[in-house]
N, C-alpha and C. Protein backbone atom coordinates (compact mmCIF):
# COMPACT_ATOMS: atom_id res chain seq x y z
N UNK A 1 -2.17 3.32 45.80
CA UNK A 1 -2.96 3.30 44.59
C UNK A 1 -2.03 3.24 43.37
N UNK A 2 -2.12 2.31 41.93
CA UNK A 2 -1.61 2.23 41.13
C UNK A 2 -1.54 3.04 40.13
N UNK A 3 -0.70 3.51 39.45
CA UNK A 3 -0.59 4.52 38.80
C UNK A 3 -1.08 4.27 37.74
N UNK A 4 -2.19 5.23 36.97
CA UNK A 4 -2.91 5.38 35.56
C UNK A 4 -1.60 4.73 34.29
N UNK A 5 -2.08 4.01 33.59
CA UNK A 5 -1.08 4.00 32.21
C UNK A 5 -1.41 4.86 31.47
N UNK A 6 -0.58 5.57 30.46
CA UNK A 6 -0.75 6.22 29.83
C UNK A 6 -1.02 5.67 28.90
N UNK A 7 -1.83 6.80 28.17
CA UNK A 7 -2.94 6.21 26.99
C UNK A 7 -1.34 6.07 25.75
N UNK A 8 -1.86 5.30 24.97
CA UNK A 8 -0.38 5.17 23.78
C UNK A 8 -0.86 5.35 23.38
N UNK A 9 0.36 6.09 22.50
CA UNK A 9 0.41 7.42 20.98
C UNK A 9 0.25 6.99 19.94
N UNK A 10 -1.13 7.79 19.43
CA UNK A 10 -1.20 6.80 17.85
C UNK A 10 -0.50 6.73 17.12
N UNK A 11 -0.46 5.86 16.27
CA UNK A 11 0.93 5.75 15.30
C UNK A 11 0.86 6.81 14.22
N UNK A 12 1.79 7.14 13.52
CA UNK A 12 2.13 8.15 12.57
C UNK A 12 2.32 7.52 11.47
N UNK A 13 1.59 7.90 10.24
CA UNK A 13 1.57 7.56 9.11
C UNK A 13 2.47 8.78 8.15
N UNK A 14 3.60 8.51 7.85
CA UNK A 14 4.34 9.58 6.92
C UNK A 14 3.98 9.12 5.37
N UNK A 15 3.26 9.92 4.81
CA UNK A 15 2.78 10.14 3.90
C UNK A 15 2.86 10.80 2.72
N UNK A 16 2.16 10.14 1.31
CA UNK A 16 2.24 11.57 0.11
C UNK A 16 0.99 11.00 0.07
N UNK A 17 -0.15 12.34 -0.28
CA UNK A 17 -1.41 12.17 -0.81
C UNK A 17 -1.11 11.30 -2.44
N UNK A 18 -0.86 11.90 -3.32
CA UNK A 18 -0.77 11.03 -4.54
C UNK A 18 0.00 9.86 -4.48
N UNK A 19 0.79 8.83 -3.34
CA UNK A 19 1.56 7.73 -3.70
C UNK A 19 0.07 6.74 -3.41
N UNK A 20 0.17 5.59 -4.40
CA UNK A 20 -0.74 4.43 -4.12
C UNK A 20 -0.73 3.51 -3.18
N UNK A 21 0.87 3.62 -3.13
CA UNK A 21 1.36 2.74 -1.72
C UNK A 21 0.75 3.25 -0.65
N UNK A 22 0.50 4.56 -0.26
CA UNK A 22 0.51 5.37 0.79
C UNK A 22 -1.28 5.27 1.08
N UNK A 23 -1.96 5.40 0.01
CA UNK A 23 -3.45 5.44 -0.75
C UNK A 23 -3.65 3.61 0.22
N UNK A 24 -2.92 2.92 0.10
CA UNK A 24 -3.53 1.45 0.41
C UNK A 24 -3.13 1.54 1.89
N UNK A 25 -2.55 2.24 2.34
CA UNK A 25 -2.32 1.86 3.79
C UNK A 25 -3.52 2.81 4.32
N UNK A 26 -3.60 3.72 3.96
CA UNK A 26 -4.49 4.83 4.40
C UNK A 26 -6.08 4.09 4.92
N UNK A 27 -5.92 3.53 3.49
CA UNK A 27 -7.52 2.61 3.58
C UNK A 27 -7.41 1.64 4.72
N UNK A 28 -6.51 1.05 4.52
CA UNK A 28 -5.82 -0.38 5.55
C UNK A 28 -6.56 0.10 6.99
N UNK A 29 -5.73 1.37 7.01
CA UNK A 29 -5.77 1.98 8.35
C UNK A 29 -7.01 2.15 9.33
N UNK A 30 -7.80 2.94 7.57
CA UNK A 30 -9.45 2.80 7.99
C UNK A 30 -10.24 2.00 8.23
N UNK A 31 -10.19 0.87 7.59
CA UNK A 31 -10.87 -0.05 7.04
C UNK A 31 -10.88 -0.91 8.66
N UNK A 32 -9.78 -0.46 9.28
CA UNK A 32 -9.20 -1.25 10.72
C UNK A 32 -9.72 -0.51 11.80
N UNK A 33 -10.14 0.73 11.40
CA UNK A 33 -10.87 1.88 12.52
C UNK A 33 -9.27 2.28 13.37
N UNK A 34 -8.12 2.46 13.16
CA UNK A 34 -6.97 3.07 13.17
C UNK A 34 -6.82 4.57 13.92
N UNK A 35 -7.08 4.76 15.09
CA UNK A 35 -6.46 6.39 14.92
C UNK A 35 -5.13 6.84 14.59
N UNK A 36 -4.71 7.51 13.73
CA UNK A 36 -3.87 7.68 13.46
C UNK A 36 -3.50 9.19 13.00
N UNK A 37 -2.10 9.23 13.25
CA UNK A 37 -1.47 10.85 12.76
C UNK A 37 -0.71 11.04 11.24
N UNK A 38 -1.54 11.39 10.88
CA UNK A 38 -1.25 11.79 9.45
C UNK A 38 0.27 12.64 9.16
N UNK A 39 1.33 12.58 8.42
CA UNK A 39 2.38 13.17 8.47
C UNK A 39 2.80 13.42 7.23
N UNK A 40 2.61 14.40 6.49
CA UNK A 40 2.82 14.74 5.01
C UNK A 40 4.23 14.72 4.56
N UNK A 41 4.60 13.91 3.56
CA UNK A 41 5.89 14.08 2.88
C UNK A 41 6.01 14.33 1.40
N UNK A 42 5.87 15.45 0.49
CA UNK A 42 6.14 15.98 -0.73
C UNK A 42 7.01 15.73 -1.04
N UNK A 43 6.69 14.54 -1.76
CA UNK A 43 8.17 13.99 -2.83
C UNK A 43 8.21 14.87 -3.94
N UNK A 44 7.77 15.99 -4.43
CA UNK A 44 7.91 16.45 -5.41
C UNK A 44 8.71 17.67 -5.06
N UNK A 45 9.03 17.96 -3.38
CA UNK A 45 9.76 18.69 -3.25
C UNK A 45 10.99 18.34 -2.71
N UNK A 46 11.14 16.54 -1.92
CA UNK A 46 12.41 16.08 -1.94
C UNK A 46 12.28 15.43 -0.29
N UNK A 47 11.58 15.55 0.24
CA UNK A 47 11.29 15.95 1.62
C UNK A 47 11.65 14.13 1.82
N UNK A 48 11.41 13.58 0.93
CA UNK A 48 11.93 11.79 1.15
C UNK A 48 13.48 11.93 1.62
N UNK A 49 14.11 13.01 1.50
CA UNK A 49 15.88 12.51 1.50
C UNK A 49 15.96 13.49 2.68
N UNK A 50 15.18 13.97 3.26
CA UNK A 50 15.27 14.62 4.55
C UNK A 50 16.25 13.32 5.39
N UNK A 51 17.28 13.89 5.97
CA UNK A 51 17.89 13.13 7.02
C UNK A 51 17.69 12.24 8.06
N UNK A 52 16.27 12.97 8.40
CA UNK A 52 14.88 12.33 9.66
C UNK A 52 14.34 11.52 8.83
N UNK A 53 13.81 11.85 7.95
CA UNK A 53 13.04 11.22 7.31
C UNK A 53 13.83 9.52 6.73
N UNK A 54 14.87 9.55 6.56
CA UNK A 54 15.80 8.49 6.10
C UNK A 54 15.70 7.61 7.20
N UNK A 55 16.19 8.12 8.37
CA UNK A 55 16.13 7.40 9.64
C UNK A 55 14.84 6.01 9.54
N UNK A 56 14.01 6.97 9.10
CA UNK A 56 12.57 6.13 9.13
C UNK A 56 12.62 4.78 7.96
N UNK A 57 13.04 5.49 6.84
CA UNK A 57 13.09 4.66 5.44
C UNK A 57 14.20 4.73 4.59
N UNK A 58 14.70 4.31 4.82
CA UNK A 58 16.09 4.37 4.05
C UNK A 58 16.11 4.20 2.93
N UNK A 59 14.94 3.44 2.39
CA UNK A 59 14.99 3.11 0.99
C UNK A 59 13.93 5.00 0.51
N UNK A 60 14.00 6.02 1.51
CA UNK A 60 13.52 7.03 0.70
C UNK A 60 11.90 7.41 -0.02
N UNK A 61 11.14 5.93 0.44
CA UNK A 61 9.92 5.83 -0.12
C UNK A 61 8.83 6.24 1.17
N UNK A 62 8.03 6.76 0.55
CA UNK A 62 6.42 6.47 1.70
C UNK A 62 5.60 5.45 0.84
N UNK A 63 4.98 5.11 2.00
CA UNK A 63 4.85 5.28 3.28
C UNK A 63 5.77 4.79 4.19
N UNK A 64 5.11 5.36 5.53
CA UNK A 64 6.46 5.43 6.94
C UNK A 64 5.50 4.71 7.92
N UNK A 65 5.18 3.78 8.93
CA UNK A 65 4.35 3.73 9.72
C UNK A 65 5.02 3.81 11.02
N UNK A 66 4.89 4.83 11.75
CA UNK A 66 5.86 4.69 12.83
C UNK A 66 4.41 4.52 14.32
N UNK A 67 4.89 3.46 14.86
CA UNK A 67 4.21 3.10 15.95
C UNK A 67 5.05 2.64 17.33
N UNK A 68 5.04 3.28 17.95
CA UNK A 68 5.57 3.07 19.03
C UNK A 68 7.01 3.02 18.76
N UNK A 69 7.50 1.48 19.21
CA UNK A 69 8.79 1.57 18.84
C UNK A 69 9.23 0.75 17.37
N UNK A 70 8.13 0.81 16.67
CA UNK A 70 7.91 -0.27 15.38
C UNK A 70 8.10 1.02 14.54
N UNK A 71 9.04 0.84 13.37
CA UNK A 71 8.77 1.60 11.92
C UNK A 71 8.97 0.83 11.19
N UNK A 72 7.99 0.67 10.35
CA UNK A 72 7.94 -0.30 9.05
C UNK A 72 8.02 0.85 8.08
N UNK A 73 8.64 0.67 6.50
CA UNK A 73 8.41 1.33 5.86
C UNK A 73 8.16 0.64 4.23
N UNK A 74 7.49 0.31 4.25
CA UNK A 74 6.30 -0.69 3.23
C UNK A 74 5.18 -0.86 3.33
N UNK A 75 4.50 -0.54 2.47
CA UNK A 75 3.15 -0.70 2.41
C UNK A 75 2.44 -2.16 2.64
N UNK A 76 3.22 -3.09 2.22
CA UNK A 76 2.70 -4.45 2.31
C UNK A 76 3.03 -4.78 3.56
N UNK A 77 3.80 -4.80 3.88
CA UNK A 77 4.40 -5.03 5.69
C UNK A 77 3.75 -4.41 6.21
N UNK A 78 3.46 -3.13 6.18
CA UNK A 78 2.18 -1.67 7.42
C UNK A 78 1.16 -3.05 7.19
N UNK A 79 0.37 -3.14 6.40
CA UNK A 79 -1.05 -4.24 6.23
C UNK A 79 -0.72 -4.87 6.99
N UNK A 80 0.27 -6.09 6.45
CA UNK A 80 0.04 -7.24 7.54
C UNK A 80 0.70 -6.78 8.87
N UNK A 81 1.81 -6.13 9.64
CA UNK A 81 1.73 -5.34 10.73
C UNK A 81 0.09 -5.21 11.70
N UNK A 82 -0.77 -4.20 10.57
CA UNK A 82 -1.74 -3.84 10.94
C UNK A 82 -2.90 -5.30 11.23
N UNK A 83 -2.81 -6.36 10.23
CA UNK A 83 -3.32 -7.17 10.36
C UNK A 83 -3.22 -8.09 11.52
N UNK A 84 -1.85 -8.04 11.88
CA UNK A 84 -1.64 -8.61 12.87
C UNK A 84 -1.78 -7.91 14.50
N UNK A 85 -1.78 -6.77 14.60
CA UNK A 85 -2.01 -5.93 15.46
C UNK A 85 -3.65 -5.32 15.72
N UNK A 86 -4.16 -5.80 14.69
CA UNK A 86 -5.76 -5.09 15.19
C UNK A 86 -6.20 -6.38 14.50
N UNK A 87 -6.62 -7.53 14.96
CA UNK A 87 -7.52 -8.83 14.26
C UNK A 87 -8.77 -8.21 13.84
N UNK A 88 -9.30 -7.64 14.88
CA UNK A 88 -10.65 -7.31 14.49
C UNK A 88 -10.59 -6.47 13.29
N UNK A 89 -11.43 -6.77 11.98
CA UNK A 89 -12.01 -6.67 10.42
C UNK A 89 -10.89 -6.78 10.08
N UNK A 90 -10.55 -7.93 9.75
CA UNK A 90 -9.84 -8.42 8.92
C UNK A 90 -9.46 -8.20 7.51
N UNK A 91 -8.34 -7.75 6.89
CA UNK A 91 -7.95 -8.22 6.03
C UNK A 91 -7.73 -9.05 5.11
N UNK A 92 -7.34 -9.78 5.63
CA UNK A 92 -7.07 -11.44 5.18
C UNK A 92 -8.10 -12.01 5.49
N UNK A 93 -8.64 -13.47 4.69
CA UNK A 93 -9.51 -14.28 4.68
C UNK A 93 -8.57 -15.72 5.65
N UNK A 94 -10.20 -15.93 6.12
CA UNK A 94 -9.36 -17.26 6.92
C UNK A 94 -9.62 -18.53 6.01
N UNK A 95 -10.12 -18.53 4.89
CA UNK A 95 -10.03 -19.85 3.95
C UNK A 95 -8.37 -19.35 3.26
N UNK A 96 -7.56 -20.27 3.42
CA UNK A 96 -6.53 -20.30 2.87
C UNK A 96 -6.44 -20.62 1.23
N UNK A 97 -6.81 -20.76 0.84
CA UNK A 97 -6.77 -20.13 -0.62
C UNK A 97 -7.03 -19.08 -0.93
N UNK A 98 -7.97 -18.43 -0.43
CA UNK A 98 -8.58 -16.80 -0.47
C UNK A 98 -7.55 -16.46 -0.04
N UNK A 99 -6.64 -16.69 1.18
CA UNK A 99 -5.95 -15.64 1.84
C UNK A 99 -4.67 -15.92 1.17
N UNK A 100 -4.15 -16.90 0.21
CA UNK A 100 -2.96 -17.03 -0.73
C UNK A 100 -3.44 -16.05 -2.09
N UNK A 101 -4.57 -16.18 -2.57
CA UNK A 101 -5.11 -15.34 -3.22
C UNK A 101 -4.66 -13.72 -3.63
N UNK A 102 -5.48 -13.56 -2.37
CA UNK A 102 -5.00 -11.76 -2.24
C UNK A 102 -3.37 -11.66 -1.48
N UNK A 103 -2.68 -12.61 -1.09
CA UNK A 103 -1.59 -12.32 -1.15
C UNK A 103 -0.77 -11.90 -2.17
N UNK A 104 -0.76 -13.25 -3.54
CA UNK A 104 -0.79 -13.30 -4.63
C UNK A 104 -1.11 -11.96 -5.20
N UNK A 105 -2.33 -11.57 -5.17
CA UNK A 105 -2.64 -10.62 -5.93
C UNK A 105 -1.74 -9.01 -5.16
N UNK A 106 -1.51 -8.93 -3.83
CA UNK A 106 -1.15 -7.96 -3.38
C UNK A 106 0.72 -7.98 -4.12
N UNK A 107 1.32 -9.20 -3.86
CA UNK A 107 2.78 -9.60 -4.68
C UNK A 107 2.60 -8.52 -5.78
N UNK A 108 2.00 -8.89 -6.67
CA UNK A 108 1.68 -8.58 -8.06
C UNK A 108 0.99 -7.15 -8.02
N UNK A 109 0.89 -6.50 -7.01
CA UNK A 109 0.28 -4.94 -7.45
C UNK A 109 1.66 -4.58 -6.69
N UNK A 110 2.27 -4.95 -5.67
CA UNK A 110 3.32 -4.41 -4.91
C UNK A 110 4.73 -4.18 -5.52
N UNK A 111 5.04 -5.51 -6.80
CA UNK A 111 5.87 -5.41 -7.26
C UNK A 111 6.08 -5.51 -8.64
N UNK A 112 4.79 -6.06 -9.31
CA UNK A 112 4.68 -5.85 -10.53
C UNK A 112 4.06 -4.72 -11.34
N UNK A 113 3.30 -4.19 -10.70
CA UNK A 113 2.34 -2.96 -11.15
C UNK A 113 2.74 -1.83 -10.63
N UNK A 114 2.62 -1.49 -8.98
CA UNK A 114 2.81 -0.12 -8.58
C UNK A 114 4.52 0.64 -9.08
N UNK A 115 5.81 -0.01 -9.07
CA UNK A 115 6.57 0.41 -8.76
C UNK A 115 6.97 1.05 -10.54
N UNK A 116 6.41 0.65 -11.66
CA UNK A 116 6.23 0.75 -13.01
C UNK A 116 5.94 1.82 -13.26
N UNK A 117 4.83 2.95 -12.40
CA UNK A 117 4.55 4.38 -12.08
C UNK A 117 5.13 4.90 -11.31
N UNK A 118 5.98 4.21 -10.54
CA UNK A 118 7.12 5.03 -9.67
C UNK A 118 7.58 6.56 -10.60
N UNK A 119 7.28 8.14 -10.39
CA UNK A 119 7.56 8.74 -10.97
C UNK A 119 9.48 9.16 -11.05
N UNK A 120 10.14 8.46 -9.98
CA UNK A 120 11.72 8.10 -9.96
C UNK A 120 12.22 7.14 -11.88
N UNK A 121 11.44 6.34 -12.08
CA UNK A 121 11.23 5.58 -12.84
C UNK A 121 11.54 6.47 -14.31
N UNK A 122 9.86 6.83 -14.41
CA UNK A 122 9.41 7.47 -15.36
C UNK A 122 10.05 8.25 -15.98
N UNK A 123 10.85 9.43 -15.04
CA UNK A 123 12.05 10.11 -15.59
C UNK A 123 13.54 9.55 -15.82
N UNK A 124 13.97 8.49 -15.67
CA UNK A 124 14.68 7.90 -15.99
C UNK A 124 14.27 7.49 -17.33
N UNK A 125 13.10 6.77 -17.68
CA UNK A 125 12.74 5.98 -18.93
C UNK A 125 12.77 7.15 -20.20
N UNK A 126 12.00 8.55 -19.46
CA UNK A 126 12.60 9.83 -20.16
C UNK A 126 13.61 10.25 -20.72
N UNK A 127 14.58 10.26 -19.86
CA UNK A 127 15.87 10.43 -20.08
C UNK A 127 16.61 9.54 -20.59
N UNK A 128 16.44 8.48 -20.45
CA UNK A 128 17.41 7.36 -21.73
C UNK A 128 17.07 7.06 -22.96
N UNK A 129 14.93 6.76 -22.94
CA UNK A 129 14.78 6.79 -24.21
C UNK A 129 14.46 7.67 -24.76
N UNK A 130 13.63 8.61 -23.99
CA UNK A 130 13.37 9.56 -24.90
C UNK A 130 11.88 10.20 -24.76
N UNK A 131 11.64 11.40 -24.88
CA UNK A 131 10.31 12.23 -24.33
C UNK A 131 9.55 11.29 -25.08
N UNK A 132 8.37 11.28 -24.02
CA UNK A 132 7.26 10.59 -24.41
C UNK A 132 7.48 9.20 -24.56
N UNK A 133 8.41 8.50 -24.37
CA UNK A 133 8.62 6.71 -24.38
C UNK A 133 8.10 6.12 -22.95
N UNK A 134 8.02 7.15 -21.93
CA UNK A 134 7.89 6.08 -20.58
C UNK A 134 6.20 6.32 -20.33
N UNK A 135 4.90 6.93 -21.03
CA UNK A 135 3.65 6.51 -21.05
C UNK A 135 3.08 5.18 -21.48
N UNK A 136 3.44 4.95 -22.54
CA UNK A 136 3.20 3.55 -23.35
C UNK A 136 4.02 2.63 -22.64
N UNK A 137 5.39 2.72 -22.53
CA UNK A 137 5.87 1.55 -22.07
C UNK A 137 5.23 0.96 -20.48
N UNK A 138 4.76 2.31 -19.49
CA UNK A 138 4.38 1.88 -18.44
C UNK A 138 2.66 1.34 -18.27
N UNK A 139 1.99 1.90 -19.41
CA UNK A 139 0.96 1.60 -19.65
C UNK A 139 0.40 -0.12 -20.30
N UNK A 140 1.65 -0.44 -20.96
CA UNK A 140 2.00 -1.98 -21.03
C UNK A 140 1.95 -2.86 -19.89
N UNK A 141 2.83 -2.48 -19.17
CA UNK A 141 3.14 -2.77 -18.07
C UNK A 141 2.26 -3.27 -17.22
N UNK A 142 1.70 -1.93 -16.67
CA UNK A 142 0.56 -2.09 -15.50
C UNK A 142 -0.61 -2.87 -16.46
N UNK A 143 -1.04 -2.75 -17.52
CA UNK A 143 -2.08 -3.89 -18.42
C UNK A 143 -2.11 -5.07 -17.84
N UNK A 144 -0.66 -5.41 -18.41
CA UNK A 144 -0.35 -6.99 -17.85
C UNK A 144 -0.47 -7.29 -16.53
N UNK A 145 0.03 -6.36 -15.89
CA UNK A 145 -0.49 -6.72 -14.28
C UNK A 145 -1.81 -6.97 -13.80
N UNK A 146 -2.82 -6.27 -14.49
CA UNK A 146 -3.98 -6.31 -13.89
C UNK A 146 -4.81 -7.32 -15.04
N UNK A 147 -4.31 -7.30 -16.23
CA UNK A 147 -4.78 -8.34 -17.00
C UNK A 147 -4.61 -9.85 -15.47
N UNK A 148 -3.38 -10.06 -15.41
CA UNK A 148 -3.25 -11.09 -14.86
C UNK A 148 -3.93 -11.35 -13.47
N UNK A 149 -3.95 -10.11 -12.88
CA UNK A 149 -4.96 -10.24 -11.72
C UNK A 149 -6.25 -10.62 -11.90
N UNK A 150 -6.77 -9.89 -13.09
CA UNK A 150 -8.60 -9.90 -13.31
C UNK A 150 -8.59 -11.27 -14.04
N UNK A 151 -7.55 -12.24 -14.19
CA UNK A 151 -7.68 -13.40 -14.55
C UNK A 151 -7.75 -14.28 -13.74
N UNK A 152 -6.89 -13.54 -12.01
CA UNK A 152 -6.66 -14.89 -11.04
C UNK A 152 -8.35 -14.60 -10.62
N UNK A 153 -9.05 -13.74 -10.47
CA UNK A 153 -9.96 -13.79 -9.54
C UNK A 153 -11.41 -13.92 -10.61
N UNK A 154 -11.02 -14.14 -11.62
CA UNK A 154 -12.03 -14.98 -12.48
C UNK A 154 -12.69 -16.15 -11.72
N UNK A 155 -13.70 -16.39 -11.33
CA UNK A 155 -14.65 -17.43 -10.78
C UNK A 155 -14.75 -16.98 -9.15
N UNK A 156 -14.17 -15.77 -8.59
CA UNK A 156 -14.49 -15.33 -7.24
C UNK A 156 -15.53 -14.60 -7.31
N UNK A 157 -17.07 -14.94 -6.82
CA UNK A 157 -18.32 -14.51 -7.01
C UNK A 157 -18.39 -13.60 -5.66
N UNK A 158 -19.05 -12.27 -6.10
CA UNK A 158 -18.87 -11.51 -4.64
C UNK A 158 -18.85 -10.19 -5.05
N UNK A 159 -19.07 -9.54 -3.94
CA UNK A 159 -19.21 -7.86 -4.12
C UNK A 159 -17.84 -7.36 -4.40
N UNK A 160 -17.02 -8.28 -3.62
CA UNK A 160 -15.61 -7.47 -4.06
C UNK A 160 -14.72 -8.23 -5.07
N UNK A 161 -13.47 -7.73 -5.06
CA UNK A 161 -12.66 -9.13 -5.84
C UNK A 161 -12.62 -10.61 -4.95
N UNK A 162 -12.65 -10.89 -4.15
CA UNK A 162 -12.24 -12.36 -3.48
C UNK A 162 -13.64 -12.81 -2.46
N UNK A 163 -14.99 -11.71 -2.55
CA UNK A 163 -16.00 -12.40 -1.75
C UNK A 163 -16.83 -11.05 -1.80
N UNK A 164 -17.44 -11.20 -0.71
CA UNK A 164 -18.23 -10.75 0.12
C UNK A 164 -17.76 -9.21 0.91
N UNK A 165 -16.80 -10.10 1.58
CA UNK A 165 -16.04 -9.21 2.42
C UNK A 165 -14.81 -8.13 1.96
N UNK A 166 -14.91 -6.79 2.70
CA UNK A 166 -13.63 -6.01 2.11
C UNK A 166 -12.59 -7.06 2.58
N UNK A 167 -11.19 -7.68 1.37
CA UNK A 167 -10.18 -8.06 2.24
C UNK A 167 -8.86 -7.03 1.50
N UNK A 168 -8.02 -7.88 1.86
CA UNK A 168 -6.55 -7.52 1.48
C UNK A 168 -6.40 -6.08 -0.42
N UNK A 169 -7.29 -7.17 -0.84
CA UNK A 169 -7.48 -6.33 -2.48
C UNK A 169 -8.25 -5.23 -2.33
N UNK A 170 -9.12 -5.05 -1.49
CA UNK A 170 -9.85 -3.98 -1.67
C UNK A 170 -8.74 -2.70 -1.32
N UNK A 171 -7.95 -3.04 -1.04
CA UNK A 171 -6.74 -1.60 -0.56
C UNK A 171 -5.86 -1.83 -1.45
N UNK A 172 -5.98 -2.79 -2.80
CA UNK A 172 -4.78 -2.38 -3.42
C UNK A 172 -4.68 -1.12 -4.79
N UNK A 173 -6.08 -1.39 -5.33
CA UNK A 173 -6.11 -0.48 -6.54
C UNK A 173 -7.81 -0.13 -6.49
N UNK A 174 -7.79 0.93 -6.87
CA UNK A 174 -9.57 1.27 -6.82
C UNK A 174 -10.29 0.22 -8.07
N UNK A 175 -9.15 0.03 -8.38
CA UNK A 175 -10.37 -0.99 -10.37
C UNK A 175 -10.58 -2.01 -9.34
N UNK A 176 -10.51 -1.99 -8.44
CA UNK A 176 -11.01 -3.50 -7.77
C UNK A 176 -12.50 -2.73 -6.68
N UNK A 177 -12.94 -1.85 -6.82
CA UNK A 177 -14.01 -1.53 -6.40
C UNK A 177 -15.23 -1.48 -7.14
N UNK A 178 -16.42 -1.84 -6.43
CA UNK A 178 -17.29 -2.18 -6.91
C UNK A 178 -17.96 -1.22 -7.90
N UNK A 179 -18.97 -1.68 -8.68
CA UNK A 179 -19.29 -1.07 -9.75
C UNK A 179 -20.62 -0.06 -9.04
């Protein structure tokens, strides 16, 4: 008689409740019906430069997605990872413009918007220019980002930003949820 496989270990999500990056995979996760193990990391107490924890991400950031023998540590990579590993409810749109779309738009929250609130950032912008300079300047910032987003998806008719369907945007920022 053949031996039972063992059931595989859900993947581990290393985490901060307040990162957005961490906030979009979370959803990702759900949105995919995901079991998954939640793994708390308090960047406000340092727990990113943990030694273990480096192993995982070297660049020091959460999220962590550790699955099996896969660790990604990006939020945009965990998605499509996940996208590619669970097809069923999709993410991505299969009309290829939609799905350049919310790529597009994910580019632009991943690297133009989120990393601008990076609180690593913020105290830096503190410290060179000066108390109280890094609200406004980051508040500029993220404007333009989402100015430019709520411009690409100007003429996408639909419950969400790009249709009908939850895709890729619905996990990037809550202003993209419905009214």
């Amino acid at each position: 008689m053949a031996e039972a496989e063992a059931p595989a270990a859900r993947p581990r999500l290393y985490s901060y409740w307040r990162s957005s990056c961490s906030h979009r995979v979370r959803i990702a996760l759900n949105l995919k019906g995901v079991d998954y193990e939640y793994k708390a990391v308090n960047l406000l107490k340092g727990e990113q430069s943990d030694p273990e924890f480096i192993k995982l991400n070297p660049m020091k950031f959460v999220p962590a997605l550790v699955d099996g023998d896969a660790v990604i540590g990006d939020s945009y990579a965990i998605a499509l990872y996940l996208e590619d590993k669970y097809p069923e409810r999709p993410l991505l749109p299969q009309d290829l413009k939609k799905k350049a779309l919310n790529n597009q738009i994910a580019s632009i929250v991943g690297s133009g918007i989120q990393p601008l609130h990076n609180l690593t950032l913020l105290r830096f912008i503190e410290q060179k220019v000066g108390t109280g300079e890094s609200l406004p300047w980051t508040q500029q910032q993220i404007n333009k980002g989402f100015t430019a987003v709520e411009n690409m998806i100007k003429g996408c008719a639909g419950k969400y930003a790009t249709g009908d369907e939850v895709q890729l945007t619905y996990s990037l920022h809550r202003r993209f949820l419905p009214q």
